[in-house]
PDB file of N, CA and C in Angstrom:
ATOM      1  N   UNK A   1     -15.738 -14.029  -7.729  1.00  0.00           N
ATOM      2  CA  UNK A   1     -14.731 -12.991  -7.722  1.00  0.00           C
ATOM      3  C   UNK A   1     -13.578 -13.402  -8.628  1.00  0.00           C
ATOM      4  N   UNK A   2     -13.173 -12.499  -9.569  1.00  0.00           N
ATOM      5  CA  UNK A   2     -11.932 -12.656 -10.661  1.00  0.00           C
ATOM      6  C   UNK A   2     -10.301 -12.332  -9.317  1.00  0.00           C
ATOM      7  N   UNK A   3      -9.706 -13.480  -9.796  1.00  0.00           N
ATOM      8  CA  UNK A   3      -8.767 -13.606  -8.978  1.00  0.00           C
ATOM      9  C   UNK A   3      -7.885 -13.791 -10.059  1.00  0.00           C
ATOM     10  N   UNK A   4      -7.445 -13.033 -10.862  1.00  0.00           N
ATOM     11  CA  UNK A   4      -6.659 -13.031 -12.146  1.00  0.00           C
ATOM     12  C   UNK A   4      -5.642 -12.164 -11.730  1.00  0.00           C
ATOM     13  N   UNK A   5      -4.481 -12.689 -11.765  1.00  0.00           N
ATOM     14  CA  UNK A   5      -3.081 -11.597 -11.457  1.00  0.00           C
ATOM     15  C   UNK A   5      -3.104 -10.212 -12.432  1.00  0.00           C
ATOM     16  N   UNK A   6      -3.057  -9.218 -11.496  1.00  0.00           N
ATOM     17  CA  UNK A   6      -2.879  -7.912 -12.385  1.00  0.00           C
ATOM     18  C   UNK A   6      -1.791  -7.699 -12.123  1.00  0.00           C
ATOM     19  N   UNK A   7      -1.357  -6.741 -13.256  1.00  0.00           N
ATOM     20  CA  UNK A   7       0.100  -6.000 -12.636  1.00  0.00           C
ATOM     21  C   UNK A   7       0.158  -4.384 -12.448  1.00  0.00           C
ATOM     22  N   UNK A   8       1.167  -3.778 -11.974  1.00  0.00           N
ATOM     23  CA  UNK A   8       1.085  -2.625 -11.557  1.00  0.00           C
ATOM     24  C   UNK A   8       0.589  -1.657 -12.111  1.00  0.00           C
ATOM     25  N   UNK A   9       0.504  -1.950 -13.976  1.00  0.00           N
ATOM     26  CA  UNK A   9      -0.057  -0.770 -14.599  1.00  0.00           C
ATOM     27  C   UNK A   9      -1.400  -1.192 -15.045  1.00  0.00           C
ATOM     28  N   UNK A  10      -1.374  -2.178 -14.860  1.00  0.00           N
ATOM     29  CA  UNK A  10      -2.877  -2.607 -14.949  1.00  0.00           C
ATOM     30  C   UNK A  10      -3.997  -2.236 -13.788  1.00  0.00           C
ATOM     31  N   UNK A  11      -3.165  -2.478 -12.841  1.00  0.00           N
ATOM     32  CA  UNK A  11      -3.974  -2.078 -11.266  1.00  0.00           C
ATOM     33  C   UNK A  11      -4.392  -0.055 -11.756  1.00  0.00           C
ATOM     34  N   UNK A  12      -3.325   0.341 -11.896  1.00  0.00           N
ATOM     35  CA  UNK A  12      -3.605   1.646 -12.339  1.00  0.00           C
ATOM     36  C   UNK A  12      -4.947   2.288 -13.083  1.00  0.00           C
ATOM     37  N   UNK A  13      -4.865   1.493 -14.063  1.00  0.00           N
ATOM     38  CA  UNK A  13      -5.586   1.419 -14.821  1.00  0.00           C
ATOM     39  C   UNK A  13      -7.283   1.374 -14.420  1.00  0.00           C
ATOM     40  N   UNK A  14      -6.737   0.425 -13.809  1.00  0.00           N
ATOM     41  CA  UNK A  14      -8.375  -0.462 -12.973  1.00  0.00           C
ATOM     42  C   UNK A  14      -9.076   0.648 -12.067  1.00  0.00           C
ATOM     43  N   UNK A  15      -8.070   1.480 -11.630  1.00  0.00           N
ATOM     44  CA  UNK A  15      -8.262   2.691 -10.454  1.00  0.00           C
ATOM     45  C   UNK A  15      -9.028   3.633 -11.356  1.00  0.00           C
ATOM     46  N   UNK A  16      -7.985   3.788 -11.892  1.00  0.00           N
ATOM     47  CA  UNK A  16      -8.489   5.133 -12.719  1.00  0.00           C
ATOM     48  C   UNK A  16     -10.235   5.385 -13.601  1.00  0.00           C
ATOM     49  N   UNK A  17     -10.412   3.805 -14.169  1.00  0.00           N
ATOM     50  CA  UNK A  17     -11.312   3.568 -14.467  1.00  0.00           C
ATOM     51  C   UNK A  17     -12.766   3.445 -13.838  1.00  0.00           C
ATOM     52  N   UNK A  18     -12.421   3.310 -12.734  1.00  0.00           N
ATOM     53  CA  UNK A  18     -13.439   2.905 -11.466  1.00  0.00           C
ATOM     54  C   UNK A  18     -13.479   4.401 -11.055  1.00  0.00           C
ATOM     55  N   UNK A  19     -12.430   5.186 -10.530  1.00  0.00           N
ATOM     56  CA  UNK A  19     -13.007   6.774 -10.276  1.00  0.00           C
ATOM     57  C   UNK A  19     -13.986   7.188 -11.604  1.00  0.00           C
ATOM     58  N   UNK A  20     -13.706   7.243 -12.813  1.00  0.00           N
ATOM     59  CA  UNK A  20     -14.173   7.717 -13.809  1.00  0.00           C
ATOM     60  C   UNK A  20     -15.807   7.054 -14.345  1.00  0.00           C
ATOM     61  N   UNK A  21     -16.103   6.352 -13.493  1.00  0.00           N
ATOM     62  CA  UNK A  21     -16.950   5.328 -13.749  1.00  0.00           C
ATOM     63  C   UNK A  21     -17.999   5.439 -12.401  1.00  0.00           C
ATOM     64  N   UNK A  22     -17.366   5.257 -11.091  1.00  0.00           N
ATOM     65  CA  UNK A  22     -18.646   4.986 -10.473  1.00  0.00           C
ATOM     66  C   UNK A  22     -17.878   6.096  -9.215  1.00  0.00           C
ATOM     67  N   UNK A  23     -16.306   6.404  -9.328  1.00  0.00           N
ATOM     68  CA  UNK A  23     -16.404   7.617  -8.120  1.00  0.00           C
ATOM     69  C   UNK A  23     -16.296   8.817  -8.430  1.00  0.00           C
ATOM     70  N   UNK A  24     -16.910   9.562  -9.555  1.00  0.00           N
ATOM     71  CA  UNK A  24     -17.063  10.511 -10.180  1.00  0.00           C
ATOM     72  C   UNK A  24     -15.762  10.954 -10.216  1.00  0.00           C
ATOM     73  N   UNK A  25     -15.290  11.214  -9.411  1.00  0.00           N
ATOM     74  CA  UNK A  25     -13.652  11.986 -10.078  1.00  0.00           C
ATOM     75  C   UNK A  25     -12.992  11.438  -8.535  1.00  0.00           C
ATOM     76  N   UNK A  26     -11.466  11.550  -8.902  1.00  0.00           N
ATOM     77  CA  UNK A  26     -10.808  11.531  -7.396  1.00  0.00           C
ATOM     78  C   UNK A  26     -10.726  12.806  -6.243  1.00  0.00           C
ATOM     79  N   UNK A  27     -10.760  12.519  -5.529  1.00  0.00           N
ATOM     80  CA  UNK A  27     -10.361  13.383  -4.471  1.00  0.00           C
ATOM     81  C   UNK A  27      -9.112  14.069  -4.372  1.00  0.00           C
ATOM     82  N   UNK A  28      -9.183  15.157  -3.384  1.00  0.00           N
ATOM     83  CA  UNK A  28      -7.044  16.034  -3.936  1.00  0.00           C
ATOM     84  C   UNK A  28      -6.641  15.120  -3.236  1.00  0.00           C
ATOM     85  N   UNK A  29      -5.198  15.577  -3.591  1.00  0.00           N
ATOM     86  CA  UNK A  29      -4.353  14.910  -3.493  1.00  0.00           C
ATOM     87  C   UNK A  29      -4.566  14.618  -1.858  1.00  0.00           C
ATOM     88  N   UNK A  30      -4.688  15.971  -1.403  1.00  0.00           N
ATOM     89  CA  UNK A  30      -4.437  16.073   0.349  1.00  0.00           C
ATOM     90  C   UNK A  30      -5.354  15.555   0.851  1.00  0.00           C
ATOM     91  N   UNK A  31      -6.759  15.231   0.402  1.00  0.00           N
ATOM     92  CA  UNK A  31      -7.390  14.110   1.105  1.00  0.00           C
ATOM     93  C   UNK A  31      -6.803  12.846   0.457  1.00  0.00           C
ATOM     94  N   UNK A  32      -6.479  12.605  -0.314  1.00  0.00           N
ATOM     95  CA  UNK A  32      -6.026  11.043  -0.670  1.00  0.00           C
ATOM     96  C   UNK A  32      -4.905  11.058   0.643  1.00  0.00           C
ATOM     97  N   UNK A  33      -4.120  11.845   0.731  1.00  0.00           N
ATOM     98  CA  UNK A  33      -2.981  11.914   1.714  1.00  0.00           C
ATOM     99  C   UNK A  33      -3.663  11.255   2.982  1.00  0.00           C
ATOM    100  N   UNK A  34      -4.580  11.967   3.299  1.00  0.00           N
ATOM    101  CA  UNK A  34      -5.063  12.160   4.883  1.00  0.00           C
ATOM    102  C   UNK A  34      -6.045  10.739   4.948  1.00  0.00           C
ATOM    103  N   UNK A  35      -6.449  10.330   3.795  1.00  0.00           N
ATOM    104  CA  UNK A  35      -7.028   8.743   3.499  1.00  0.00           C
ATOM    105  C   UNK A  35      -6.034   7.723   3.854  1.00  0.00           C
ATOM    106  N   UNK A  36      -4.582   8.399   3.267  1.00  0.00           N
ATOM    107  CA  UNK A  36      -3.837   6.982   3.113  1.00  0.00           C
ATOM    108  C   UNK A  36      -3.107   6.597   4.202  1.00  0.00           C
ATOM    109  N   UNK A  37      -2.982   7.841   5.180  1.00  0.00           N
ATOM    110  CA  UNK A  37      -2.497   8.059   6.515  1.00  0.00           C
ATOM    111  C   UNK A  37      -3.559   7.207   7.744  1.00  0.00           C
ATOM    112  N   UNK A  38      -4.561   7.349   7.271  1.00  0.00           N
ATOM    113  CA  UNK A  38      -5.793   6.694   7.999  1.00  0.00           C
ATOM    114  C   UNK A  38      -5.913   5.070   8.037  1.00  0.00           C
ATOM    115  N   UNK A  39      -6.098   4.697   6.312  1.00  0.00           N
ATOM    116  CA  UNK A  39      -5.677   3.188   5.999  1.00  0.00           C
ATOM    117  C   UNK A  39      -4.175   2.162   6.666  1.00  0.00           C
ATOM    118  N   UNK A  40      -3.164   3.202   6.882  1.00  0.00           N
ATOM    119  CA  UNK A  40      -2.477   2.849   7.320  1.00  0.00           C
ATOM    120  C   UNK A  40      -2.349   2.877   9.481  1.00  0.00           C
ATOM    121  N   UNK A  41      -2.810   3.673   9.695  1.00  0.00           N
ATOM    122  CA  UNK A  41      -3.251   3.496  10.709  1.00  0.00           C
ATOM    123  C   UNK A  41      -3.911   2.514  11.233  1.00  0.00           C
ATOM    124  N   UNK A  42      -5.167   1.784  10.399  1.00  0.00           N
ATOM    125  CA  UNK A  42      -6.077   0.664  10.481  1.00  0.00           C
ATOM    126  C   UNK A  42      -5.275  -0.322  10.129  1.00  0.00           C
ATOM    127  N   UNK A  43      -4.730  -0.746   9.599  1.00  0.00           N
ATOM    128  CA  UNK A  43      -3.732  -1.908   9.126  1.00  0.00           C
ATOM    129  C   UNK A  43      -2.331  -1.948  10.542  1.00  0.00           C
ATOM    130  N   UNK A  44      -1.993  -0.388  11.012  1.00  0.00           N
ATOM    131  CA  UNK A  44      -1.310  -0.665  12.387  1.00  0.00           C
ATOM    132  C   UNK A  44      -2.209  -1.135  13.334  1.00  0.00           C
ATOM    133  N   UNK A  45      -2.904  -0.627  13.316  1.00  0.00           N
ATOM    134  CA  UNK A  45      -4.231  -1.350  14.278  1.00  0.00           C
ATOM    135  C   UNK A  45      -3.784  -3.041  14.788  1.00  0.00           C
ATOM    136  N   UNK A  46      -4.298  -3.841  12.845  1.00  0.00           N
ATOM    137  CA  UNK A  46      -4.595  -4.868  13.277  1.00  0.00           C
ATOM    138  C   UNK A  46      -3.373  -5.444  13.654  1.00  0.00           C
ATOM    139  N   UNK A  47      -2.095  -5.022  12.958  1.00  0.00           N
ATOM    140  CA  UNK A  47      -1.099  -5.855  13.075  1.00  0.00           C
ATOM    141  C   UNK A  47      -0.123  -5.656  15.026  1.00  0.00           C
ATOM    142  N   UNK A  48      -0.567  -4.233  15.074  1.00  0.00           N
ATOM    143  CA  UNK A  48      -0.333  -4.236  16.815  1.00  0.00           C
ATOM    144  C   UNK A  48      -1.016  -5.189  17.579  1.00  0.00           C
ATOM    145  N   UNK A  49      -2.227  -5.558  17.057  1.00  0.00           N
ATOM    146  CA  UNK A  49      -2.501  -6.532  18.259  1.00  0.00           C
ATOM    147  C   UNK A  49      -2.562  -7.936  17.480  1.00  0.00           C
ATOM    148  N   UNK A  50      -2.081  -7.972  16.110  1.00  0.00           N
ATOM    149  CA  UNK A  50      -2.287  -9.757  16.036  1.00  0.00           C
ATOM    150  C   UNK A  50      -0.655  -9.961  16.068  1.00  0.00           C
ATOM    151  N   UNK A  51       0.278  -9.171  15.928  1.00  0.00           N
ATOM    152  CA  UNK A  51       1.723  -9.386  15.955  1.00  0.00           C
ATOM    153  C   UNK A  51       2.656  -8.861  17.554  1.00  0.00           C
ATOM    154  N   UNK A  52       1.587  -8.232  17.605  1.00  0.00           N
ATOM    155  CA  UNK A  52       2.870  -6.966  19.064  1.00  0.00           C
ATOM    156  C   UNK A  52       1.775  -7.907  20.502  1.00  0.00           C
ATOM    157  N   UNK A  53       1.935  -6.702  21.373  1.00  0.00           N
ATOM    158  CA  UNK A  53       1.624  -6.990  22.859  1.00  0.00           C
ATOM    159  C   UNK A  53      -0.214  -6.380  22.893  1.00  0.00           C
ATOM    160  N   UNK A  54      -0.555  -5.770  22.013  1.00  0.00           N
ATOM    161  CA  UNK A  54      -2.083  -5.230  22.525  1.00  0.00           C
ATOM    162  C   UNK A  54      -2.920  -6.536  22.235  1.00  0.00           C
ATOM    163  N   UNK A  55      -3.963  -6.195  22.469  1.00  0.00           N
ATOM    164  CA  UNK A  55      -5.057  -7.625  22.847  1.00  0.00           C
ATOM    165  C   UNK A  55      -6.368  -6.813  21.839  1.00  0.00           C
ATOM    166  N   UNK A  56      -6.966  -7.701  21.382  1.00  0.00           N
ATOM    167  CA  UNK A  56      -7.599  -7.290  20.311  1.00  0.00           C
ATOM    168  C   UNK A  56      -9.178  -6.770  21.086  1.00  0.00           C
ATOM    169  N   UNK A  57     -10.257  -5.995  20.688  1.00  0.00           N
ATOM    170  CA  UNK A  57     -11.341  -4.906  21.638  1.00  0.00           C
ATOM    171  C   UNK A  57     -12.312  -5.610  20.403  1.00  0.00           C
ATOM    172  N   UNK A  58     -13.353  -5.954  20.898  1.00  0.00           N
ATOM    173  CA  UNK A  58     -14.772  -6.038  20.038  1.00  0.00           C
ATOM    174  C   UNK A  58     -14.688  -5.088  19.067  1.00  0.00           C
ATOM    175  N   UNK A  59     -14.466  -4.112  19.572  1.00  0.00           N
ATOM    176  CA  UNK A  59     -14.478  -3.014  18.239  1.00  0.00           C
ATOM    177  C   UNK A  59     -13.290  -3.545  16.951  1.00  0.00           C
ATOM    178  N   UNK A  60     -12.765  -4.586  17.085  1.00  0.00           N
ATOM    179  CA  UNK A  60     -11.939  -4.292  16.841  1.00  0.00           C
ATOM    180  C   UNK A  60     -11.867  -5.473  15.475  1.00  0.00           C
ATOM    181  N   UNK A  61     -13.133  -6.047  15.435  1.00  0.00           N
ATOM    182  CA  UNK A  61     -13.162  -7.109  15.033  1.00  0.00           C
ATOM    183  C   UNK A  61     -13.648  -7.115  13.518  1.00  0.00           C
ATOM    184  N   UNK A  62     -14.080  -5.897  13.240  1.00  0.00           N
ATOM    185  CA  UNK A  62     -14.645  -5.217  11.945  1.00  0.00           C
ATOM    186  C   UNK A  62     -13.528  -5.215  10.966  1.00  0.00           C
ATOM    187  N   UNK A  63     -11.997  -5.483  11.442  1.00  0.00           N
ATOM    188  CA  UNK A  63     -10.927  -4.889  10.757  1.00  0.00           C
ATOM    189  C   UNK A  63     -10.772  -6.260   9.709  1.00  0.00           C
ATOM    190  N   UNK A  64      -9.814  -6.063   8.418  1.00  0.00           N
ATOM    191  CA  UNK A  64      -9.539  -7.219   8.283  1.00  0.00           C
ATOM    192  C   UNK A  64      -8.367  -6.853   7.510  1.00  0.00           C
ATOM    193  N   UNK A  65      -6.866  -7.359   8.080  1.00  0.00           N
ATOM    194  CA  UNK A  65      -5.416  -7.221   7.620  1.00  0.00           C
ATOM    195  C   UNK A  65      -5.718  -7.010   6.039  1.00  0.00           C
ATOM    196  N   UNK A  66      -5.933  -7.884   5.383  1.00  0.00           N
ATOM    197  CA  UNK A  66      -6.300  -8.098   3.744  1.00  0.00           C
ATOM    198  C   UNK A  66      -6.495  -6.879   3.268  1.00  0.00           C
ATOM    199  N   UNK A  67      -7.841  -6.667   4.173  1.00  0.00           N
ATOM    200  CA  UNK A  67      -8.733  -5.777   2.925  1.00  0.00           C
ATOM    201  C   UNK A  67      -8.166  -4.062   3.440  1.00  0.00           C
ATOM    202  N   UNK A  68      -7.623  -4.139   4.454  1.00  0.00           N
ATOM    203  CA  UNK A  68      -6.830  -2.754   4.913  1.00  0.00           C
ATOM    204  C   UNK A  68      -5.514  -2.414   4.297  1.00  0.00           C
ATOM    205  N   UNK A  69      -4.628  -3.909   3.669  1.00  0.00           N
ATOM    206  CA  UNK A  69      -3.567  -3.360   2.965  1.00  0.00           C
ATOM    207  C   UNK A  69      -4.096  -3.242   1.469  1.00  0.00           C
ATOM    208  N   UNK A  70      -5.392  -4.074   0.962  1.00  0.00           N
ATOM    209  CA  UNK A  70      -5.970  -3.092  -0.483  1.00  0.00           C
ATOM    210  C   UNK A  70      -6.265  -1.764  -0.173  1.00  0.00           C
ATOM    211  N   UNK A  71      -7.068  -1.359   1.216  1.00  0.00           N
ATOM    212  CA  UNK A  71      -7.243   0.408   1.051  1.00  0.00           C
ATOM    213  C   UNK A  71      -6.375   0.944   0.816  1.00  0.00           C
ATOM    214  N   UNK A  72      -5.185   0.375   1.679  1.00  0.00           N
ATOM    215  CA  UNK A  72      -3.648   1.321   1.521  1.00  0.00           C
ATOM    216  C   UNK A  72      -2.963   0.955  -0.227  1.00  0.00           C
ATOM    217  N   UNK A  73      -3.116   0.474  -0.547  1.00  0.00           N
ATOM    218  CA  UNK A  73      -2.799   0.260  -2.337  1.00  0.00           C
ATOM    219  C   UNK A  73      -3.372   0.609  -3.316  1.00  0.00           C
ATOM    220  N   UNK A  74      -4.660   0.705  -2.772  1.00  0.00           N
ATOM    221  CA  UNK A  74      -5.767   1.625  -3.679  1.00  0.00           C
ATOM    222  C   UNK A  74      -6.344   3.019  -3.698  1.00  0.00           C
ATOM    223  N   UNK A  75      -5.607   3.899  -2.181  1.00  0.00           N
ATOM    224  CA  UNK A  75      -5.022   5.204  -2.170  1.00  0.00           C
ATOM    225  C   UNK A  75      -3.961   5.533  -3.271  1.00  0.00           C
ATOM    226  N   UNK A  76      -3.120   4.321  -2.637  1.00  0.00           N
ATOM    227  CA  UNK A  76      -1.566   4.770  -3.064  1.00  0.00           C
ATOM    228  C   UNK A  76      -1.284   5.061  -4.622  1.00  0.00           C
ATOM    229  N   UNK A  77      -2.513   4.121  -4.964  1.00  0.00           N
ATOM    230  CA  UNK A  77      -2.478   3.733  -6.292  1.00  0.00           C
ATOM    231  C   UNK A  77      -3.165   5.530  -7.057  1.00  0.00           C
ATOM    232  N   UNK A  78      -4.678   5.797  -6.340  1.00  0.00           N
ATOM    233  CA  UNK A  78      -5.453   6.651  -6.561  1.00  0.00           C
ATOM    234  C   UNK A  78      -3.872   8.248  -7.000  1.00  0.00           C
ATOM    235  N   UNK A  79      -3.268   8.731  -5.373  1.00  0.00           N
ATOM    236  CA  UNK A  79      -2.003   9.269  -5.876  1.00  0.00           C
ATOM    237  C   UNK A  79      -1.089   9.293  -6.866  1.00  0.00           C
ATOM    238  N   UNK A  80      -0.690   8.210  -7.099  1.00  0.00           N
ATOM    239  CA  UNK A  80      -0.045   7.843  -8.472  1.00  0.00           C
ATOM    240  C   UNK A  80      -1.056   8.802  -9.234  1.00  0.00           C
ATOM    241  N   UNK A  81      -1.452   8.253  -9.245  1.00  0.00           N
ATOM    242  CA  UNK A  81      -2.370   8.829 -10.907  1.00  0.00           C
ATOM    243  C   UNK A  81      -2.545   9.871 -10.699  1.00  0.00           C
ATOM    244  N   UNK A  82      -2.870  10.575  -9.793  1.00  0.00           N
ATOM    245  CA  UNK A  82      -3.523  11.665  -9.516  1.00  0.00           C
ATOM    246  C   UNK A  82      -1.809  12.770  -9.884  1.00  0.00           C
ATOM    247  N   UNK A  83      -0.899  11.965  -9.460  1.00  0.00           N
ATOM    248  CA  UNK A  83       0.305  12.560  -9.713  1.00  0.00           C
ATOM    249  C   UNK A  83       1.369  12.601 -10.858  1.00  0.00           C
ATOM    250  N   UNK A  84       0.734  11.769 -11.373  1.00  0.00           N
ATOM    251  CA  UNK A  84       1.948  11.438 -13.194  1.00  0.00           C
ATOM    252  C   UNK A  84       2.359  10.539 -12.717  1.00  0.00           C
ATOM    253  N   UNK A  85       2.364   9.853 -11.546  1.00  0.00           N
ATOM    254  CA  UNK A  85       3.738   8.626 -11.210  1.00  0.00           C
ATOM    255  C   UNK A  85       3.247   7.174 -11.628  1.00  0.00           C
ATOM    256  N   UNK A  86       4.002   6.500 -12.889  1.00  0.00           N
ATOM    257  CA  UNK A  86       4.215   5.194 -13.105  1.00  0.00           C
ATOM    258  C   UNK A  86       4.792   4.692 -12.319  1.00  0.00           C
ATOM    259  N   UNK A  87       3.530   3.659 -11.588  1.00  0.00           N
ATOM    260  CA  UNK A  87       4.217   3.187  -9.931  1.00  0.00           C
ATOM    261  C   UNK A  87       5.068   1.824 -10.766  1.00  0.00           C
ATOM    262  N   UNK A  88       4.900   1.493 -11.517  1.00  0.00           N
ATOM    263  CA  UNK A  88       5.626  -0.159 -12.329  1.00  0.00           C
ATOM    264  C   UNK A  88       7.053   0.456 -12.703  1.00  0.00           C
ATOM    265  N   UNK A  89       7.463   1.794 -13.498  1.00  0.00           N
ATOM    266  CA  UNK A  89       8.601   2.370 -13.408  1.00  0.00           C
ATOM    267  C   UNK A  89       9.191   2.860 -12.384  1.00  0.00           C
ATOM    268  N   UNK A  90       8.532   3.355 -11.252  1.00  0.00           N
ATOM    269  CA  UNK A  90       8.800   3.680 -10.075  1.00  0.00           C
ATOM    270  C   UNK A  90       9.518   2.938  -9.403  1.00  0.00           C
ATOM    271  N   UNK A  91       8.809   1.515  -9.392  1.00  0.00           N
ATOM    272  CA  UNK A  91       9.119   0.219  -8.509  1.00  0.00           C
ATOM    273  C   UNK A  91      10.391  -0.132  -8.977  1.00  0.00           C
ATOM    274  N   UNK A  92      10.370  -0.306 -10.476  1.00  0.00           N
ATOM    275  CA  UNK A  92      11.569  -0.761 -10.988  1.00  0.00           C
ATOM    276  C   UNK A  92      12.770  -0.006 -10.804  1.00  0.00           C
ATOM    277  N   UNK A  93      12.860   1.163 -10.335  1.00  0.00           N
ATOM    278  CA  UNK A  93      13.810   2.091 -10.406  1.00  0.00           C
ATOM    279  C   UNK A  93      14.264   2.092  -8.427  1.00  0.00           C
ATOM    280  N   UNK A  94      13.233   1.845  -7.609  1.00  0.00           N
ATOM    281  CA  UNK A  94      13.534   1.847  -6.645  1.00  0.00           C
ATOM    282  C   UNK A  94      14.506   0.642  -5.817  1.00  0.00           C
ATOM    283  N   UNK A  95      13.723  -0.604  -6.636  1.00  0.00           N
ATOM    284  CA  UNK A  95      14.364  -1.898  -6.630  1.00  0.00           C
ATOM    285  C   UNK A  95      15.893  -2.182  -6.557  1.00  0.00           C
ATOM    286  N   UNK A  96      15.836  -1.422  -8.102  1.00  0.00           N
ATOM    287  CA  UNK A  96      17.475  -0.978  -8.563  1.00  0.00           C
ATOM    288  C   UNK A  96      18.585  -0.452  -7.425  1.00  0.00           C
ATOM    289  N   UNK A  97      17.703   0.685  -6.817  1.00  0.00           N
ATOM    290  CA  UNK A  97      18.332   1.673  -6.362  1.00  0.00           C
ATOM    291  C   UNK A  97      18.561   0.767  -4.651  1.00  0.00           C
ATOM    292  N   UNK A  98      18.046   0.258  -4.185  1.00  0.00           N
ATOM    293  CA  UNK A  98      17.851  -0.459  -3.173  1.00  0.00           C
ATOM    294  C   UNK A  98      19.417  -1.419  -3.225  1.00  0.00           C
ATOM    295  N   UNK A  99      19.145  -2.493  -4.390  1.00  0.00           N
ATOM    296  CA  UNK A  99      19.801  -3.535  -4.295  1.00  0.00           C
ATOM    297  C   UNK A  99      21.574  -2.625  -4.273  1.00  0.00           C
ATOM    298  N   UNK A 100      21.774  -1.381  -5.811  1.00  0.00           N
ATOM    299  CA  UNK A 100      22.486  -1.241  -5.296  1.00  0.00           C
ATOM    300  C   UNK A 100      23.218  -0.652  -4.127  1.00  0.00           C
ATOM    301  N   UNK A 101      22.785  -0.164  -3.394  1.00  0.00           N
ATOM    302  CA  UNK A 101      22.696   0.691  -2.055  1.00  0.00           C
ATOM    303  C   UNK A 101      23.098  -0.441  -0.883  1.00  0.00           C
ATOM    304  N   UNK A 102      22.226  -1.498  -0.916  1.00  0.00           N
ATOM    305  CA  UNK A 102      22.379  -2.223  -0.036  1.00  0.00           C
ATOM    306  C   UNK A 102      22.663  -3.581  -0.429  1.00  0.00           C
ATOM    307  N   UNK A 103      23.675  -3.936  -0.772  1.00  0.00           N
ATOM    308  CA  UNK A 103      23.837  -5.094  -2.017  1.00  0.00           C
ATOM    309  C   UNK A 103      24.919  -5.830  -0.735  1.00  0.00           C
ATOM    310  N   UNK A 104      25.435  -5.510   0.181  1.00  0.00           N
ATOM    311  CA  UNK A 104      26.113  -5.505   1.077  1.00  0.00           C
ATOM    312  C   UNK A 104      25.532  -5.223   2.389  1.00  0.00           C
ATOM    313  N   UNK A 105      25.495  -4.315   2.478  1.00  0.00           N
ATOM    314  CA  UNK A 105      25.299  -3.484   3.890  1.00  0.00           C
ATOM    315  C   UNK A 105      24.087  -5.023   4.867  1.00  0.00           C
ATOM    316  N   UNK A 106      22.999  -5.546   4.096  1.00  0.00           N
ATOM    317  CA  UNK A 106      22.351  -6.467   4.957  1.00  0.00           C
ATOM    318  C   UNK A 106      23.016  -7.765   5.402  1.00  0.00           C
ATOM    319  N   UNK A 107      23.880  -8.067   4.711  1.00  0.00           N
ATOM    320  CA  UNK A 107      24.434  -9.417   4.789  1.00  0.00           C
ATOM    321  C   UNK A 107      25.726  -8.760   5.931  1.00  0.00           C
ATOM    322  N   UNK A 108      26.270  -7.872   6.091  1.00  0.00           N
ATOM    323  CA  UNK A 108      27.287  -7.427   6.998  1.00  0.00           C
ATOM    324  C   UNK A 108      26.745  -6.973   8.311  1.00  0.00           C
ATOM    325  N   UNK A 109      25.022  -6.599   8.431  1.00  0.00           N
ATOM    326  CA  UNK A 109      25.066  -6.855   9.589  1.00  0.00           C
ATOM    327  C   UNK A 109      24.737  -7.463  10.540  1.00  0.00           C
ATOM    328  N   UNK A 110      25.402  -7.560  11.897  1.00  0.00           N
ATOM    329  CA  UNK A 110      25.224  -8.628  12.458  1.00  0.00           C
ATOM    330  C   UNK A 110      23.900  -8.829  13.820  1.00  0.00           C
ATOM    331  N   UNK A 111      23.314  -8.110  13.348  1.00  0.00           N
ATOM    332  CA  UNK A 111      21.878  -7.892  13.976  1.00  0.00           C
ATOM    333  C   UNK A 111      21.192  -8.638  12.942  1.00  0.00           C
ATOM    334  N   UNK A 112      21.546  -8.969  12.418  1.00  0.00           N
ATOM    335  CA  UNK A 112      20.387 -10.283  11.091  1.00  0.00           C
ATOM    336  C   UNK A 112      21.052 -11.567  11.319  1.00  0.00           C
ATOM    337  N   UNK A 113      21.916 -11.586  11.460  1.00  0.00           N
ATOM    338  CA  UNK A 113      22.475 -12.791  11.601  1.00  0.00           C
ATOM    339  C   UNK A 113      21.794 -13.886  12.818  1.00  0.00           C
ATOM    340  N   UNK A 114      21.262 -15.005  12.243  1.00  0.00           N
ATOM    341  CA  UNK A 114      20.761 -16.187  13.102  1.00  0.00           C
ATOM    342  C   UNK A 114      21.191 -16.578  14.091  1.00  0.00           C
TER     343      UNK A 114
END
């Protein structure tokens, strides 16, 4: 397995290529939606019972944290594209918008504090 760092527009890329290649075309948007709502559900799954109070069910053992936050990135990713959105400009713009927004506000409160 190639374990070579990609980056965000590369991952894109990789998506797009792989629908066009072996998943004949993408799905709408609103099933990608109702996919990515699902993936994320399975990833609450595992992390409710390997982080919170539930106890993990035989059934339950099929899951694997990893490969449930690639489904959820490889929806998310599938959307992007499916939508015009440069998730690498996206990111960068949200980042921005974050730090300045909250450039303060985390360090002042005192519910974080050790």
């Amino acid at each position: 397995m190639n374990t070579k760092e990609i980056t965000i527009s590369e991952a894109q890329q990789m998506v797009d290529q792989w629908i066009k290649t072996v998943g004949v075309r993408y799905f709408s948007e609103l099933t990608n939606m109702a996919i990515l709502t699902e993936e994320v559900g399975e990833l609450a799954r595992i992390i409710a019972r390997k982080y919170g109070d539930q106890s993990f069910k035989k059934s339950d053992e099929k899951y694997n944290m990893a490969d449930e936050m690639a489904d959820v990135l490889w929806v998310l990713v599938c959307l992007a594209n499916q939508t015009g959105v440069d998730l690498n400009e996206a990111f960068q713009k949200n980042l921005e918008k974050k730090t300045n927004r909250d450039k303060e506000r985390h360090k002042n409160n005192p519910k974080l504090r050790s």
